[in-house]
C-alpha atoms as a PDB file:
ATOM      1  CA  UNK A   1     -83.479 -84.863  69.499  1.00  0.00           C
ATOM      2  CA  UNK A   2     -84.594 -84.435  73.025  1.00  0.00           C
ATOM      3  CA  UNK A   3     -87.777 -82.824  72.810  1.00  0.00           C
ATOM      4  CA  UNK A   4     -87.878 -81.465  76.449  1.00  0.00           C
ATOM      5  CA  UNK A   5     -85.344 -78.865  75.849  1.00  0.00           C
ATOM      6  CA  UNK A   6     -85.263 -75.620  77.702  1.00  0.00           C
ATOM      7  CA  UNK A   7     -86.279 -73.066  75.617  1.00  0.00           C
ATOM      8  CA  UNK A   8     -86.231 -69.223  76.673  1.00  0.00           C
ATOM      9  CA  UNK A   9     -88.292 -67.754  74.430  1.00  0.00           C
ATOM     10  CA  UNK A  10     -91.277 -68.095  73.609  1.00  0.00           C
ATOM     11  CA  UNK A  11     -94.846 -67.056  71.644  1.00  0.00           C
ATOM     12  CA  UNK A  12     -96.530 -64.278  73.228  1.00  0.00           C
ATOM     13  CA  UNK A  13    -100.508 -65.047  74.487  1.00  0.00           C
ATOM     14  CA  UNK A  14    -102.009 -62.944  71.603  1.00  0.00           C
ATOM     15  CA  UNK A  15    -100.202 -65.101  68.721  1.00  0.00           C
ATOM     16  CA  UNK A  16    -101.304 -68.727  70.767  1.00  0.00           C
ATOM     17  CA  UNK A  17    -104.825 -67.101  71.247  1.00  0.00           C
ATOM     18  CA  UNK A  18    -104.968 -66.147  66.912  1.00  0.00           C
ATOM     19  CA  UNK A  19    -103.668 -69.202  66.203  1.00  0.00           C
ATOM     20  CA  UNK A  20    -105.944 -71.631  68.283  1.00  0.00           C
ATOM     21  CA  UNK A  21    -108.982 -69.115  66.858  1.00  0.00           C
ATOM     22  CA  UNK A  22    -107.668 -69.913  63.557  1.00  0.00           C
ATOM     23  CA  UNK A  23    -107.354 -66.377  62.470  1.00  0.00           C
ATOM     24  CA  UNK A  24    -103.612 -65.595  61.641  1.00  0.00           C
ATOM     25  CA  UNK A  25    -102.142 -65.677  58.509  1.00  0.00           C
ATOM     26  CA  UNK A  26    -100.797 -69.229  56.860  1.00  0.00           C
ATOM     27  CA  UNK A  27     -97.171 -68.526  57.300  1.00  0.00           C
ATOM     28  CA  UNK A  28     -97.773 -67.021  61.122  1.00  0.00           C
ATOM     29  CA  UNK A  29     -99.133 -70.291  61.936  1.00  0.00           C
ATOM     30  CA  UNK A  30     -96.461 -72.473  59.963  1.00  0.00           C
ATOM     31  CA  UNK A  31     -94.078 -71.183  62.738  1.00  0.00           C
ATOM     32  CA  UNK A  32     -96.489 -71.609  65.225  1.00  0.00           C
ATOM     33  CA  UNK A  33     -97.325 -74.980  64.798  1.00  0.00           C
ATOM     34  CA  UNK A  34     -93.417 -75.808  64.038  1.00  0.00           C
ATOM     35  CA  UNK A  35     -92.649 -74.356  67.370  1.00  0.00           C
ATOM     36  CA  UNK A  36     -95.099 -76.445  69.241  1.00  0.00           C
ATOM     37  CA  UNK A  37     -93.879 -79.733  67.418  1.00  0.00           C
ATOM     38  CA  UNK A  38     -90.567 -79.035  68.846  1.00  0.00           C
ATOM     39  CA  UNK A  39     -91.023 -77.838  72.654  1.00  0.00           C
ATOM     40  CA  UNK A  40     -93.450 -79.869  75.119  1.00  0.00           C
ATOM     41  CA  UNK A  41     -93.702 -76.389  76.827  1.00  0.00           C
ATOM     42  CA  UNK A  42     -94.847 -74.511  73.920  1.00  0.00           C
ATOM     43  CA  UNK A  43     -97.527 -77.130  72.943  1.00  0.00           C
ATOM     44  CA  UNK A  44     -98.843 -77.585  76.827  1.00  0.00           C
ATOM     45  CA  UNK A  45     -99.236 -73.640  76.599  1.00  0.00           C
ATOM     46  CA  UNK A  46    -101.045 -74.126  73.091  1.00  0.00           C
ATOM     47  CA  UNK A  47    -103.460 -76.780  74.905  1.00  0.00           C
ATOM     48  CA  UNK A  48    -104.685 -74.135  77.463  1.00  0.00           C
ATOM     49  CA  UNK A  49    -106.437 -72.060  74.121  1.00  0.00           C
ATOM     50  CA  UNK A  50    -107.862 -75.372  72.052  1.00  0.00           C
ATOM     51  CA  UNK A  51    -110.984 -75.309  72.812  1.00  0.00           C
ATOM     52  CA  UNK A  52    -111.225 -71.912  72.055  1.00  0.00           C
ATOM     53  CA  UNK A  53    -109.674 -72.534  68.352  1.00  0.00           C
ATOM     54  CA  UNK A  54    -112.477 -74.607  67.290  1.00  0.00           C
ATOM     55  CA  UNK A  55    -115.130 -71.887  67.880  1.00  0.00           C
ATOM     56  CA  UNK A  56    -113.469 -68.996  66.718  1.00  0.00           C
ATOM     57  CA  UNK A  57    -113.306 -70.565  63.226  1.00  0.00           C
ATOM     58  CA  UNK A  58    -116.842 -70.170  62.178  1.00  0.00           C
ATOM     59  CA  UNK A  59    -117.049 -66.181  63.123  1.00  0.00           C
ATOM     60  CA  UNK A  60    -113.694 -65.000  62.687  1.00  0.00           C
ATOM     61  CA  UNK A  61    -112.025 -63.683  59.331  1.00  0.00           C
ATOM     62  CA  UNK A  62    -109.267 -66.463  57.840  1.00  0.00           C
ATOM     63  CA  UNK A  63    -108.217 -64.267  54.621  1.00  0.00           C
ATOM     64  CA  UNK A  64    -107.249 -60.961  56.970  1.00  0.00           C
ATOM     65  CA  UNK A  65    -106.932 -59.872  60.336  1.00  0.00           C
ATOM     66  CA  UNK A  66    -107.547 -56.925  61.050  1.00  0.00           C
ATOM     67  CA  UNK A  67    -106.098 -54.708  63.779  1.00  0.00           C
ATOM     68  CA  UNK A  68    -109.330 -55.475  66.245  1.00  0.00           C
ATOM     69  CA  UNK A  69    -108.841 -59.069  65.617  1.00  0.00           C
ATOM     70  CA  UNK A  70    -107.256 -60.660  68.540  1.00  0.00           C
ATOM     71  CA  UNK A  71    -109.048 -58.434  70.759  1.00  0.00           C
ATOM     72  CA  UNK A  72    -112.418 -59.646  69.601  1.00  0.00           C
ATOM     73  CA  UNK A  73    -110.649 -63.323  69.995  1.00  0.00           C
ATOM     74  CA  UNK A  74    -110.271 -62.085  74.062  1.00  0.00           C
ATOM     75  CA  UNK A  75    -113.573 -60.956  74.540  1.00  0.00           C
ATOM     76  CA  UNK A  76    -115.135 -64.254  72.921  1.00  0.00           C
ATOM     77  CA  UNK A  77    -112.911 -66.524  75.665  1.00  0.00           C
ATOM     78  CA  UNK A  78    -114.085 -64.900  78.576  1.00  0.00           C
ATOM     79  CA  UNK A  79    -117.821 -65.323  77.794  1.00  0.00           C
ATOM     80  CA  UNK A  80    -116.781 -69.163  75.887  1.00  0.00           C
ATOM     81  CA  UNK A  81    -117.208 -71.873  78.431  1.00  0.00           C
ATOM     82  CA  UNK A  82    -116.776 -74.652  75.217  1.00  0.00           C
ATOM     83  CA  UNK A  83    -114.410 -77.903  75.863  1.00  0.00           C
ATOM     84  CA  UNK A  84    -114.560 -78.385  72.534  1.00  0.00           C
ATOM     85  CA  UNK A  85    -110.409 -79.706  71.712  1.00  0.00           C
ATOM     86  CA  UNK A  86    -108.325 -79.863  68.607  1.00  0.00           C
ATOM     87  CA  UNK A  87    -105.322 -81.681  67.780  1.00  0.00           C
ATOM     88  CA  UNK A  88    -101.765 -79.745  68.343  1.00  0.00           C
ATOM     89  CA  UNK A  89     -99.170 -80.899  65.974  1.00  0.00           C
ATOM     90  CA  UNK A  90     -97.023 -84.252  67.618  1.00  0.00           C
ATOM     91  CA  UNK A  91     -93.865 -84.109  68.725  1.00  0.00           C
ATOM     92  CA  UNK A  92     -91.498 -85.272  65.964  1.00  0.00           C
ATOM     93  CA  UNK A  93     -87.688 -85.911  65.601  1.00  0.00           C
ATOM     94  CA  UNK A  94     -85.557 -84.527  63.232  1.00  0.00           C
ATOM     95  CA  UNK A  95     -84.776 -80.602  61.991  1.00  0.00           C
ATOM     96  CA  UNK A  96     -88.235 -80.041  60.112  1.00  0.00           C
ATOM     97  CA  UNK A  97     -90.665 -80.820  62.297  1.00  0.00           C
ATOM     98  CA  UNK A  98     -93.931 -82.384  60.137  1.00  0.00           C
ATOM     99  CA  UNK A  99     -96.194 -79.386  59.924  1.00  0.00           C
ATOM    100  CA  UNK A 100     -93.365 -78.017  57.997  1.00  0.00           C
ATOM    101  CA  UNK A 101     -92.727 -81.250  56.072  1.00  0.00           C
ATOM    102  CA  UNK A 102     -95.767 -80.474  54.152  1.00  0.00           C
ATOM    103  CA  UNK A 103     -93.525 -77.254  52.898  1.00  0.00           C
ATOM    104  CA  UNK A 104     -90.679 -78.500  52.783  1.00  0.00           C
ATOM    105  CA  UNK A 105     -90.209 -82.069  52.032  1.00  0.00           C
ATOM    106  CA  UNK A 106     -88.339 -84.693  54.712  1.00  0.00           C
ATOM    107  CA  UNK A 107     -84.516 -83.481  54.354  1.00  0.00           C
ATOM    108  CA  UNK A 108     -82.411 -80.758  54.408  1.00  0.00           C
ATOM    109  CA  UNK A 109     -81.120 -82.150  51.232  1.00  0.00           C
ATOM    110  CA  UNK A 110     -84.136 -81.401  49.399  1.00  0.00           C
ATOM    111  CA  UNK A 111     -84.348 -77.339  50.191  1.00  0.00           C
ATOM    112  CA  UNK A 112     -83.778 -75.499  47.068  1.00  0.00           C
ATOM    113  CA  UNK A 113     -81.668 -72.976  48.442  1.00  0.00           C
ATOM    114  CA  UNK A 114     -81.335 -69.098  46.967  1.00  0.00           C
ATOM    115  CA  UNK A 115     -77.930 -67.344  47.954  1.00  0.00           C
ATOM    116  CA  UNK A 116     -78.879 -63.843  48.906  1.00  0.00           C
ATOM    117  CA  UNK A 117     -74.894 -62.803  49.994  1.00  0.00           C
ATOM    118  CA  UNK A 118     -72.149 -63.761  52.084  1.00  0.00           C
ATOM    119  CA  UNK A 119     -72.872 -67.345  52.082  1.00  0.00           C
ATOM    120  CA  UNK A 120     -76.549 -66.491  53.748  1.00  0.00           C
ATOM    121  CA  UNK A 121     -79.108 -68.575  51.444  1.00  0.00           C
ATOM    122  CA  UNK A 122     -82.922 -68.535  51.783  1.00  0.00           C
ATOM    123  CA  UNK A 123     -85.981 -70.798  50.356  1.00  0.00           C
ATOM    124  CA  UNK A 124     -89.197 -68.927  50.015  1.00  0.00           C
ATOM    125  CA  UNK A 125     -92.431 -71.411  51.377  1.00  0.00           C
ATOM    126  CA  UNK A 126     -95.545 -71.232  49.303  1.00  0.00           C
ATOM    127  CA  UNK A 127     -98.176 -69.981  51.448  1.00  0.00           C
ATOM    128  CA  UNK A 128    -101.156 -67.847  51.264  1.00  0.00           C
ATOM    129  CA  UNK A 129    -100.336 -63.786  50.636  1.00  0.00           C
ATOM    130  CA  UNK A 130    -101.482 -62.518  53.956  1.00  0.00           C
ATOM    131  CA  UNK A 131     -98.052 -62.937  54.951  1.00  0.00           C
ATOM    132  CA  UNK A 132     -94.749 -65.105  53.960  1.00  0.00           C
ATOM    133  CA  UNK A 133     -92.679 -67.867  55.130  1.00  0.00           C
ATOM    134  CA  UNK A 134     -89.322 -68.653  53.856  1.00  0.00           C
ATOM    135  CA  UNK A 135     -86.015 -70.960  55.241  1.00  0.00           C
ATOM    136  CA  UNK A 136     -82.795 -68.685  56.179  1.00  0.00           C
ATOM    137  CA  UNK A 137     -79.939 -70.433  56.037  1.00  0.00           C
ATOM    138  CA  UNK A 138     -76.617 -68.640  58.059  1.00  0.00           C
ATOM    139  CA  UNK A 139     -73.103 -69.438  58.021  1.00  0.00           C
ATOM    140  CA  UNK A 140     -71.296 -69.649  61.366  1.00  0.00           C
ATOM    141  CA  UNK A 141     -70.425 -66.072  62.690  1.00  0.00           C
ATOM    142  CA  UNK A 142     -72.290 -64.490  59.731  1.00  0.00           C
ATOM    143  CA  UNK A 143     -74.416 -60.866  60.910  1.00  0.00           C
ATOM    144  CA  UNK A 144     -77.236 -59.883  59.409  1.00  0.00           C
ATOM    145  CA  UNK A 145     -77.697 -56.420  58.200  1.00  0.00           C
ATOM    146  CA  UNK A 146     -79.167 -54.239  60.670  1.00  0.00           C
ATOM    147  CA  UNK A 147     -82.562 -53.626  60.162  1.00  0.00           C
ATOM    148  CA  UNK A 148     -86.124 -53.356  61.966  1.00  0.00           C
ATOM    149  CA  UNK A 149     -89.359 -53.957  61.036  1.00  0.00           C
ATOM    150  CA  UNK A 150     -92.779 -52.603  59.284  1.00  0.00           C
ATOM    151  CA  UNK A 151     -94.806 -55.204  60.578  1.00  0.00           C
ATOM    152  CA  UNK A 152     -94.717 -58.535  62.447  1.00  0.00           C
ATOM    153  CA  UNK A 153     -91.702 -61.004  62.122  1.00  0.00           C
ATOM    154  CA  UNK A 154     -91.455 -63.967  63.838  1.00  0.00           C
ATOM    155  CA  UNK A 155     -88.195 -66.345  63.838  1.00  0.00           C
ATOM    156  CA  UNK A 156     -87.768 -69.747  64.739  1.00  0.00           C
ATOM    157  CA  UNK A 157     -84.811 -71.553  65.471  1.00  0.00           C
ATOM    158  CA  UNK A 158     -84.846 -74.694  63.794  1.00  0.00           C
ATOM    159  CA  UNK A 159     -80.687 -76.186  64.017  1.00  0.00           C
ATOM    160  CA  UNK A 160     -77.893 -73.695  65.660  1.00  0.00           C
ATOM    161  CA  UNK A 161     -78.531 -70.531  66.934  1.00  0.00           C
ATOM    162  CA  UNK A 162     -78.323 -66.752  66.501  1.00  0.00           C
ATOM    163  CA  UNK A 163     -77.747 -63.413  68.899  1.00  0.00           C
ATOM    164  CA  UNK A 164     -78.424 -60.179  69.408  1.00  0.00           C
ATOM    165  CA  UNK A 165     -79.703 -57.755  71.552  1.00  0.00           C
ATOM    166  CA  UNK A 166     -81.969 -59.253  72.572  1.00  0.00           C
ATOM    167  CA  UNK A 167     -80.376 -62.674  73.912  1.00  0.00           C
ATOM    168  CA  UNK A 168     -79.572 -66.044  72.299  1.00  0.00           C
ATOM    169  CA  UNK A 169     -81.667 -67.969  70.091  1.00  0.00           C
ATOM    170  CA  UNK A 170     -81.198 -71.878  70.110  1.00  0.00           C
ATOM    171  CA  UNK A 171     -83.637 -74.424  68.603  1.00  0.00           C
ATOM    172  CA  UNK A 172     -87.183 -74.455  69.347  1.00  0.00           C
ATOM    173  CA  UNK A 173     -86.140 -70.250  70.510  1.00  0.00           C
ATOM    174  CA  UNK A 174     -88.754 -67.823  68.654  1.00  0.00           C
ATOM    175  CA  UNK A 175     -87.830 -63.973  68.069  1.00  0.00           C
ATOM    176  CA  UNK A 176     -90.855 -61.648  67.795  1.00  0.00           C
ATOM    177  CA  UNK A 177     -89.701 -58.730  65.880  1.00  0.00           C
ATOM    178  CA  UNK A 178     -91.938 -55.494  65.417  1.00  0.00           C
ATOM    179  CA  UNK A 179     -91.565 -51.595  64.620  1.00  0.00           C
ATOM    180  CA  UNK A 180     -89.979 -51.425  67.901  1.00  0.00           C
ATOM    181  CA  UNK A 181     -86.971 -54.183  67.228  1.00  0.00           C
ATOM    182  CA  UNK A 182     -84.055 -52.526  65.567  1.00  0.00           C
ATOM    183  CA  UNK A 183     -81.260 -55.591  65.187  1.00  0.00           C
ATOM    184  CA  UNK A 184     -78.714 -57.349  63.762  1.00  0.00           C
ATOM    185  CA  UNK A 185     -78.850 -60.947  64.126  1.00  0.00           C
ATOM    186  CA  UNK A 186     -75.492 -62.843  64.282  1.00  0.00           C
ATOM    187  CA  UNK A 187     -75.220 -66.712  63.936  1.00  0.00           C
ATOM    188  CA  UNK A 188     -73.359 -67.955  66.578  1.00  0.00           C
ATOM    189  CA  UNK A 189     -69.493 -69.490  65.793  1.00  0.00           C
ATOM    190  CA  UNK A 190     -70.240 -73.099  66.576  1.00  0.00           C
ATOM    191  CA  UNK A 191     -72.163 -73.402  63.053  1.00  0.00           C
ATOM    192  CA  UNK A 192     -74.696 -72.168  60.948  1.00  0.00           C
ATOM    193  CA  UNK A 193     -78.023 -71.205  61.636  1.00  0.00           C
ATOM    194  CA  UNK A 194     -80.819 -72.314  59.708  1.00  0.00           C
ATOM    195  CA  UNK A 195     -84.146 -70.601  61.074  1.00  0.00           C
ATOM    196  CA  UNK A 196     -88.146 -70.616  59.697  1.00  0.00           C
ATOM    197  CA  UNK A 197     -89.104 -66.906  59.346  1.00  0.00           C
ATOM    198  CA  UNK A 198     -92.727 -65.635  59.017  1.00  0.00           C
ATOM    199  CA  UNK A 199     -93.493 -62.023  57.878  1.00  0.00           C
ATOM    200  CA  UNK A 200     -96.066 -59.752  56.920  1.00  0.00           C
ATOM    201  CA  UNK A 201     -94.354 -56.870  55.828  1.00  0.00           C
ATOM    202  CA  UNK A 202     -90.776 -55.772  54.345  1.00  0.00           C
ATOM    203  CA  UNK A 203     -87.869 -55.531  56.847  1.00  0.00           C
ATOM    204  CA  UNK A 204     -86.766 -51.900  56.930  1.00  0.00           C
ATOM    205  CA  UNK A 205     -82.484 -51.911  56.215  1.00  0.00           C
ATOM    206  CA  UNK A 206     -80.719 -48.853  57.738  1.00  0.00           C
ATOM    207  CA  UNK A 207     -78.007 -49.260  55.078  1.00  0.00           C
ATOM    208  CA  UNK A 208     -78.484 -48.458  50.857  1.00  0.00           C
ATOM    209  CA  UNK A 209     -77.066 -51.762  49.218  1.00  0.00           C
ATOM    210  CA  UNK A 210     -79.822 -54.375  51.299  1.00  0.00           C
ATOM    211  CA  UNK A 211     -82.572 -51.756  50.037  1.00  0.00           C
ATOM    212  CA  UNK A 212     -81.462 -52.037  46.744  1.00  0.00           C
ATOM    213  CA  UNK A 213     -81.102 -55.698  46.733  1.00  0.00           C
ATOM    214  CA  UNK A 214     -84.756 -56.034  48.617  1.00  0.00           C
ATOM    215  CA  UNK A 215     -87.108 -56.422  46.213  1.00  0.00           C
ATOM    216  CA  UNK A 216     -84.885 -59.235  44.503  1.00  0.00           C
ATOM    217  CA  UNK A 217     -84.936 -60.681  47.143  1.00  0.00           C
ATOM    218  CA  UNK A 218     -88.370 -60.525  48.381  1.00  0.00           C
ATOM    219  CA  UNK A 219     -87.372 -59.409  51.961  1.00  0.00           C
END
């Protein structure tokens, strides 16, 4: 795997800022920390807000954030002079990265897959409730129903890639999805798409069956 790959999109300032603080939600910073194992670019970025991390934790709120949170986080690093640095998560080869070894095991082999329709399987991650992680595994040129969002979803392209209105999605490519992103995300025809997806509130389906089906599903 060549980890200096050219990746287009990437984690916003306020998500890199809550994570280094140590305030978002487990499965927020699964993804985060995946990401950063993956691209040099995303884990130079993360190096810029270390030092700020490591202070944050004493002061800030781990179990919830609330809606104030990252702006509190803002005000604290302009007055913070601290060089105070943490450890970002090493560069690693392979398709799970090894902050998400710890969730998943070493292979792909080992994922204990649920099929959810259409050949599209997921594997829900055990982490805490503030929010949840799961695997989605899609077959090549399989859509997603169109849906947006009640809260914060991020998506992280772990092996092929997806598209949709928003652009293409390769490895190492996160998609951050809120009220505003109404989409349908299509894995590209080359092969499947297997992505690590962090959430913190149930996708909202425009059509009846995938509403039905939600709460089976835990989407």
């Amino acid at each position: 795997m060549n980890t200096h790959m050219t990746i287009k999109h990437h984690l916003n300032e306020q998500l890199l800022m809550g994570y280094a603080a140590g305030i978002l939600p487990e499965a927020f910073s699964l993804v985060i920390a995946t990401q950063v194992s993956i691209s040099d670019e995303a884990r130079a970025r993360l190096e810029s807000y270390e030092a700020i991390g490591g202070g944050m934790l004493e002061d800030s709120d781990t179990e919830e954030m609330s809606p104030n949170a990252l702006d509190s986080v803002f005000k604290k690093i302009e007055k913070s002079k601290s060089t105070v640095k943490t450890k970002a998560p090493e560069m690693v080869e392979g398709i799970f990265p090894e902050p998400l070894k710890k969730y998943t095991g070493d292979e792909l082999n080992s994922i204990k897959w649920k099929n959810i329709g259409r050949g599209v399987k997921q594997s829900i991650l055990k982490t805490d409730k503030n929010a949840s992680a799961r695997l989605l595994y899609i077959p090549a040129g399989t859509a997603m129903p169109n849906h947006s969002h009640n809260g914060l979803e991020m998506t992280l392209v772990l092996e092929g890639s997806f598209y949709d209105k928003d652009g293409y999605f390769k490895r190492g490519d996160i998609e951050i999805g809120d009220q505003e992103l109404h989409h349908k995300p299509t894995a590209s025809d080359e092969g499947p798409c297997i992505c690590l997806i962090a959430s913190d509130a149930p996708l909202k389906f425009k059509s009846i069956l995938p509403r039905i089906l939600q709460p089976f599903f835990k989407i």
